[in-house]
C-alpha atoms as a PDB file:
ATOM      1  CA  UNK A   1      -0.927  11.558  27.648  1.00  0.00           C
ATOM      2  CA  UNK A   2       0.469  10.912  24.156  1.00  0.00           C
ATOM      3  CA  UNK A   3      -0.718   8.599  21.282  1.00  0.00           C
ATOM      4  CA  UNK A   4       0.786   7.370  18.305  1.00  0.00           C
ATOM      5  CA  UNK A   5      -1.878   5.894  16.164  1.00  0.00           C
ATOM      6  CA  UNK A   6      -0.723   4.114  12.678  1.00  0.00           C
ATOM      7  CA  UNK A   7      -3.273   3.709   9.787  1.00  0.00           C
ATOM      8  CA  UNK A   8      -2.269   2.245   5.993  1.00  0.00           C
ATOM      9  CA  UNK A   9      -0.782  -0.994   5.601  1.00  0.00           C
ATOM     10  CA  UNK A  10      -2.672  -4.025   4.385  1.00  0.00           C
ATOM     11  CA  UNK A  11      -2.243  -6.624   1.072  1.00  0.00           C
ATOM     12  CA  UNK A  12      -0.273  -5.595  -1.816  1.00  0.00           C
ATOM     13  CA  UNK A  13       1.165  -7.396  -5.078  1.00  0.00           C
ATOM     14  CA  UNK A  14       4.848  -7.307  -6.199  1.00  0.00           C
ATOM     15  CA  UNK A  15       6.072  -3.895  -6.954  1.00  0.00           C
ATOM     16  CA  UNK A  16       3.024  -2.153  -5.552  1.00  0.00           C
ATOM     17  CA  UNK A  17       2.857   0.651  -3.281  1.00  0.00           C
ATOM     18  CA  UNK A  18       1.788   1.435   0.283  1.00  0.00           C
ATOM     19  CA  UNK A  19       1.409   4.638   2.586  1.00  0.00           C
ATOM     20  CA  UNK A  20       1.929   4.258   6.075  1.00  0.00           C
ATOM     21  CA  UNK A  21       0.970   7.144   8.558  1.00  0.00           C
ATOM     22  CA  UNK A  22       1.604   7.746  12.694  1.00  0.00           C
ATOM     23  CA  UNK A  23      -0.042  10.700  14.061  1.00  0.00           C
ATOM     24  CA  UNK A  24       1.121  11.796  17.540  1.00  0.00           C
ATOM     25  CA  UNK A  25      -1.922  13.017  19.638  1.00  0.00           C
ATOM     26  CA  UNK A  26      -2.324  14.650  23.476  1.00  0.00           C
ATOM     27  CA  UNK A  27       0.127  16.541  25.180  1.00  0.00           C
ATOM     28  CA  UNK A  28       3.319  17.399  22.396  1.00  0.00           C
ATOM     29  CA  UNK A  29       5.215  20.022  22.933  1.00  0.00           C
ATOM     30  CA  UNK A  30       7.843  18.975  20.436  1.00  0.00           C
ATOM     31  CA  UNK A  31       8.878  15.983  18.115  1.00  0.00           C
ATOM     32  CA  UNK A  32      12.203  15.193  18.079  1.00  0.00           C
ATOM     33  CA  UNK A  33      12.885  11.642  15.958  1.00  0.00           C
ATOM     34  CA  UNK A  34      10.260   9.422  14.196  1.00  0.00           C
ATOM     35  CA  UNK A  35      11.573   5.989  13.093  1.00  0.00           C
ATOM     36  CA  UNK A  36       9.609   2.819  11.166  1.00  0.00           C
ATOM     37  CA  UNK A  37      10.906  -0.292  12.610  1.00  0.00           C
ATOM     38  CA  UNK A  38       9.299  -3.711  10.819  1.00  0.00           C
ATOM     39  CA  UNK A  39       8.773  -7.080  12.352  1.00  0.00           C
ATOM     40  CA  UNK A  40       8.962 -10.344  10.078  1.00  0.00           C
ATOM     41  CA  UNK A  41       7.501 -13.602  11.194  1.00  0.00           C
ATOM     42  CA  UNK A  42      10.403 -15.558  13.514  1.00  0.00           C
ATOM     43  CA  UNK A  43      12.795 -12.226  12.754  1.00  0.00           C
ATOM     44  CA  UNK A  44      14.231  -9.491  14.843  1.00  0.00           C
ATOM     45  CA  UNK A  45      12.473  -6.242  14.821  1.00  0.00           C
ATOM     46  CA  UNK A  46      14.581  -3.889  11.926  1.00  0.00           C
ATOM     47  CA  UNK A  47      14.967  -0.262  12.151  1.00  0.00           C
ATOM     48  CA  UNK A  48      13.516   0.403   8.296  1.00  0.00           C
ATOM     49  CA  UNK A  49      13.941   4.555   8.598  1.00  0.00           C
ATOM     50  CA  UNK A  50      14.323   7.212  10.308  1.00  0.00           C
ATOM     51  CA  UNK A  51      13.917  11.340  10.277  1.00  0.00           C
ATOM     52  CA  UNK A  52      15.211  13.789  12.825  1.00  0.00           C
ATOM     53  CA  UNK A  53      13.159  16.799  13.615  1.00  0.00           C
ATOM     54  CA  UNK A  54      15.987  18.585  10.789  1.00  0.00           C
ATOM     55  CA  UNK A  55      14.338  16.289   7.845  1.00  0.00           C
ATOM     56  CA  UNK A  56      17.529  14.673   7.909  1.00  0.00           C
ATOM     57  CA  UNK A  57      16.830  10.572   7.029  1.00  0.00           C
ATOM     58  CA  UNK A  58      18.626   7.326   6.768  1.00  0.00           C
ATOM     59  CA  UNK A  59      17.325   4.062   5.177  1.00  0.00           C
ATOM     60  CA  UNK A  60      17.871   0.142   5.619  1.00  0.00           C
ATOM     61  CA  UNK A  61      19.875  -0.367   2.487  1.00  0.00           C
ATOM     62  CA  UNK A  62      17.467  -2.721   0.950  1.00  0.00           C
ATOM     63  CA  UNK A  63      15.162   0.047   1.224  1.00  0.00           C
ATOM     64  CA  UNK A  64      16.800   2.186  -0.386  1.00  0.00           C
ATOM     65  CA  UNK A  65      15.535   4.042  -3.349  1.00  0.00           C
ATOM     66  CA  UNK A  66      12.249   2.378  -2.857  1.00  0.00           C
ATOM     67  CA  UNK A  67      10.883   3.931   0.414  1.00  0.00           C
ATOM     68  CA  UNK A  68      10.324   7.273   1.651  1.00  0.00           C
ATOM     69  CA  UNK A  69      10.315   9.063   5.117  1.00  0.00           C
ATOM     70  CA  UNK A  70       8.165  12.155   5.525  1.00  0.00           C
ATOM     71  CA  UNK A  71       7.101  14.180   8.494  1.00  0.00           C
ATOM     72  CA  UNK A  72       4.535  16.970   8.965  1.00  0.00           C
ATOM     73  CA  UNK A  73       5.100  19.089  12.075  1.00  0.00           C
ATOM     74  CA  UNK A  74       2.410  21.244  11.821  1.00  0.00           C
ATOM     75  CA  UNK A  75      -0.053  17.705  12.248  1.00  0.00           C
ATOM     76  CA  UNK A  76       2.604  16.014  14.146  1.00  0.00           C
ATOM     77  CA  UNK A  77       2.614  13.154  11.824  1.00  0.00           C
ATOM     78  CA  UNK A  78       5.149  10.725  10.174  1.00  0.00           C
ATOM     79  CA  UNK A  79       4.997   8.725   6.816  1.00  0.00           C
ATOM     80  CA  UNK A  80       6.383   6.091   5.395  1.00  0.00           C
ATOM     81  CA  UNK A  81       5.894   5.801   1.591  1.00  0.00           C
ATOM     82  CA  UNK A  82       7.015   2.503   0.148  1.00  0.00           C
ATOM     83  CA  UNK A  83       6.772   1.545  -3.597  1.00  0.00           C
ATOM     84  CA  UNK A  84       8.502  -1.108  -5.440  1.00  0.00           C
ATOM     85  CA  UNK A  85       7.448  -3.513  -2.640  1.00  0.00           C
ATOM     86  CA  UNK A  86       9.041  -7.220  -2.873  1.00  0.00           C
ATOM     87  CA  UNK A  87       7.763 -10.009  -0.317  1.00  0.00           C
ATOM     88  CA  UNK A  88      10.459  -9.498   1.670  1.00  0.00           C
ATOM     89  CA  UNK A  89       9.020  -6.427   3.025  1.00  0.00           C
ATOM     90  CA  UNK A  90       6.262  -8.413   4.464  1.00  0.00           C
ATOM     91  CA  UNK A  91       5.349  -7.688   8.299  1.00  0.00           C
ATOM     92  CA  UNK A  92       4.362  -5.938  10.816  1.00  0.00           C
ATOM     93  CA  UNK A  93       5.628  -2.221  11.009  1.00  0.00           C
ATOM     94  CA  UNK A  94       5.702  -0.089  13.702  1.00  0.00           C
ATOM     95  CA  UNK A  95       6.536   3.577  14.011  1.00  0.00           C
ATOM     96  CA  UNK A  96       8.153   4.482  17.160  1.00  0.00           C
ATOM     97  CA  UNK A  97       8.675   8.726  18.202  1.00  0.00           C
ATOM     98  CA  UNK A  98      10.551  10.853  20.794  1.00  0.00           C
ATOM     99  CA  UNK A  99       8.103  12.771  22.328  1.00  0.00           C
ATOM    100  CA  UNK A 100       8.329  15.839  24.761  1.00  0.00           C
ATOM    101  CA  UNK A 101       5.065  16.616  26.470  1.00  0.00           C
ATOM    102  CA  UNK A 102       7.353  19.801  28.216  1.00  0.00           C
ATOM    103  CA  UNK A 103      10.502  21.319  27.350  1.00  0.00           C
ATOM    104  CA  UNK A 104      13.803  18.817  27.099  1.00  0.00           C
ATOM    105  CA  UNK A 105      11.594  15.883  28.193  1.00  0.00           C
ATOM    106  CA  UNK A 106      11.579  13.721  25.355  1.00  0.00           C
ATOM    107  CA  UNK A 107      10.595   9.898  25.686  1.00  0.00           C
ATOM    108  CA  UNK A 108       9.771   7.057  23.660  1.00  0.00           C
ATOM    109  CA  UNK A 109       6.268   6.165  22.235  1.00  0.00           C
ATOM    110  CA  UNK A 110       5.717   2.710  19.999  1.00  0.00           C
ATOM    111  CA  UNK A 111       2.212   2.857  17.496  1.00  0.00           C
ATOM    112  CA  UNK A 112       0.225  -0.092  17.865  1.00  0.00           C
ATOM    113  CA  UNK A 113       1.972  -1.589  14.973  1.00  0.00           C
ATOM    114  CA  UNK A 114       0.209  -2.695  11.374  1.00  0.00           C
ATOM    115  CA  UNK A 115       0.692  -5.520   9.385  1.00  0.00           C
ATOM    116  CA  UNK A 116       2.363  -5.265   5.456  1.00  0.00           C
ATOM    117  CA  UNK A 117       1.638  -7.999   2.852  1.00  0.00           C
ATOM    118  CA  UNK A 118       3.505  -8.194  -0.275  1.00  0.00           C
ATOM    119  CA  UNK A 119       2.570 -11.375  -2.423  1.00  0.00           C
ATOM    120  CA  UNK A 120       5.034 -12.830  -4.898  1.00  0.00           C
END
């Protein structure tokens, strides 16, 4: 069995900053891809980031320069540093990783998700 279990988040003013963290728990044998996706109210979920298991990571544009996408292996955790927030980073964000419990077996796991509130 394998968790993902997000913590950070919360209520934050204009051009404040916010840490976001998914550790993977249970049976990993290996990590491959950890993405943030974020939710607005009446919007379509947006992939926000993503890192491949080579540190390699691309950004929504409007992100850009303002967030950051971080993994540590060796706790089997991703983050999601965001600074410079505006209110239209407001919503719920959810970190989503391919997981392989044995070798070559990778599948998808979703965090229970966490709401972001930047006020104007």
């Amino acid at each position: 069995q394998v968790q993902l279990v997000q913590s950070g988040g919360g209520f934050v003013q204009f051009g404040g900053s916010l840490n976001l963290s998914c550790a993977a728990s249970g049976n990993i044998f290996s990590i491959r891809v950890i993405t943030w996706f974020r939710q607005a109210p009446g919007k379509a979920r947006e992939l926000v980031a993503t890192i491949t298991d080579g540190d390699r990571s691309s950004y929504l544009d409007s992100v850009k320069g303002r967030f950051t996408i971080s993994r540590d292996n060796a706790k089997n955790t991703g983050y999601l540093q965001m600074n410079s927030l505006k209110p239209e980073d407001t919503g719920v964000y959810y970190c989503n990783a391919h997981i392989a419990s044995n070798p070559g077996d990778f599948r998808s796991y979703w965090g229970q998700g966490t709401q972001v509130t930047v006020s104007s």
